[in-house]
Protein backbone atom coordinates (compact mmCIF):
# COMPACT_ATOMS: atom_id res chain seq x y z
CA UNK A 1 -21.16 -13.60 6.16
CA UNK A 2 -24.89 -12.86 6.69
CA UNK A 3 -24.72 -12.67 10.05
CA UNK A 4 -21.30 -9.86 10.03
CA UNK A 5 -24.21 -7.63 7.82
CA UNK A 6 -26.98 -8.22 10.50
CA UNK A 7 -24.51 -7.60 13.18
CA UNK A 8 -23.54 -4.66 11.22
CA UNK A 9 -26.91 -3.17 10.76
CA UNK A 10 -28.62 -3.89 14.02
CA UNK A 11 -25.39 -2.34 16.07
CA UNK A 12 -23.55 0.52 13.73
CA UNK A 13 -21.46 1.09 16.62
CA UNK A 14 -19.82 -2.19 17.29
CA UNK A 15 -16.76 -2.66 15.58
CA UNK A 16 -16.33 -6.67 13.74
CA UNK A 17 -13.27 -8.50 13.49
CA UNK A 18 -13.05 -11.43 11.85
CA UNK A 19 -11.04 -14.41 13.19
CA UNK A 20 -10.85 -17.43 10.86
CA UNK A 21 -8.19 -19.83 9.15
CA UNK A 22 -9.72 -19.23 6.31
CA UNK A 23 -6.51 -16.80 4.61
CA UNK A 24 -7.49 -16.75 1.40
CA UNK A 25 -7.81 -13.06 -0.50
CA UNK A 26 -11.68 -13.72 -1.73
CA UNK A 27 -12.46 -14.98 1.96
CA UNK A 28 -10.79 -11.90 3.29
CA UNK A 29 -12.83 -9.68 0.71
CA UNK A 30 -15.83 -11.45 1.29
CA UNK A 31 -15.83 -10.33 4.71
CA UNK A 32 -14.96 -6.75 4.24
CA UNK A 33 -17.11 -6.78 1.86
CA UNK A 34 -19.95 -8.04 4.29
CA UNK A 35 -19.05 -5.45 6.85
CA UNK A 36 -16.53 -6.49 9.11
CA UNK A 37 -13.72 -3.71 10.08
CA UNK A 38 -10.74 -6.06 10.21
CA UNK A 39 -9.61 -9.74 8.91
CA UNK A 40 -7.27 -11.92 11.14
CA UNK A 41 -6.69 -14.72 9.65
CA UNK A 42 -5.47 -18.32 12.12
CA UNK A 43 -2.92 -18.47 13.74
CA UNK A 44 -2.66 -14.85 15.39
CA UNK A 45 -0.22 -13.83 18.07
CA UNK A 46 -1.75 -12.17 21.09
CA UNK A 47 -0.15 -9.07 19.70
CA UNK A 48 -1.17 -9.18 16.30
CA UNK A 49 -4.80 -8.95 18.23
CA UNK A 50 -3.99 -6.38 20.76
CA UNK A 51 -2.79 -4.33 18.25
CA UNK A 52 -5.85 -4.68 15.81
CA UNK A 53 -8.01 -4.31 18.93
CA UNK A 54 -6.38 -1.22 19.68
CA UNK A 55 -6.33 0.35 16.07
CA UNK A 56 -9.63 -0.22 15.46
CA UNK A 57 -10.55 1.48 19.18
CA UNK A 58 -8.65 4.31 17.70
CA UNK A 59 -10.52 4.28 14.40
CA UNK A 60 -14.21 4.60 16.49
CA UNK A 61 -12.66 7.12 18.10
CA UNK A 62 -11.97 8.98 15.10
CA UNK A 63 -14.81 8.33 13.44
CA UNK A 64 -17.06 9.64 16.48
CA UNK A 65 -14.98 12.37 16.34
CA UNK A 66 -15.54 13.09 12.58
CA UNK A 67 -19.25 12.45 13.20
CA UNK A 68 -19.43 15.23 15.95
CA UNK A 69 -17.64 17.69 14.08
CA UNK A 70 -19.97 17.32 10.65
CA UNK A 71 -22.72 17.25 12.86
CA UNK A 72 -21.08 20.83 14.28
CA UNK A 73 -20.96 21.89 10.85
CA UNK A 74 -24.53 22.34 9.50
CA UNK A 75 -27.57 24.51 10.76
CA UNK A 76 -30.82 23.39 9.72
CA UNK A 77 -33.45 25.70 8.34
CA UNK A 78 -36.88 25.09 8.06
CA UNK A 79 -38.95 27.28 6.12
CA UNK A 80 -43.00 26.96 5.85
């Protein structure tokens, strides 16, 4: 799971999905917990990816979105 953090911090704007066999709830915690965005556990149907793929393109999408419109939000002042 060390490398899902690293992966996590050195590229904020990747999203991680986990594929394993490993099903059980303190695996799938563990990596949430590490960083990942989603869990798929073994064996997957190619929909049960596409679908995932295509949520979690949604979610970036939103959360660019989100990030643009806080960023819209606030005026800086500097004073000296």
């Amino acid at each position: 799971m060390k490398c899902v953090r690293k992966s996590g911090e050195t590229y904020p704007n990747i999203e991680i999905i986990i594929l394993t066999a490993k099903g059980q709830e303190e695996n799938r915690i563990e990596g949430l917990d590490a960083g990942a965005d989603d869990y798929i556990v073994k064996p997957f149907s190619q929909k049960e990816l596409f679908g995932t793929l295509m949520l979690s393109q949604d979610v970036y999408h939103f959360k660019q979105e989100k990030r643009k419109q806080a960023a819209m939000n606030y005026i800086l002042v500097y004073l000296d």
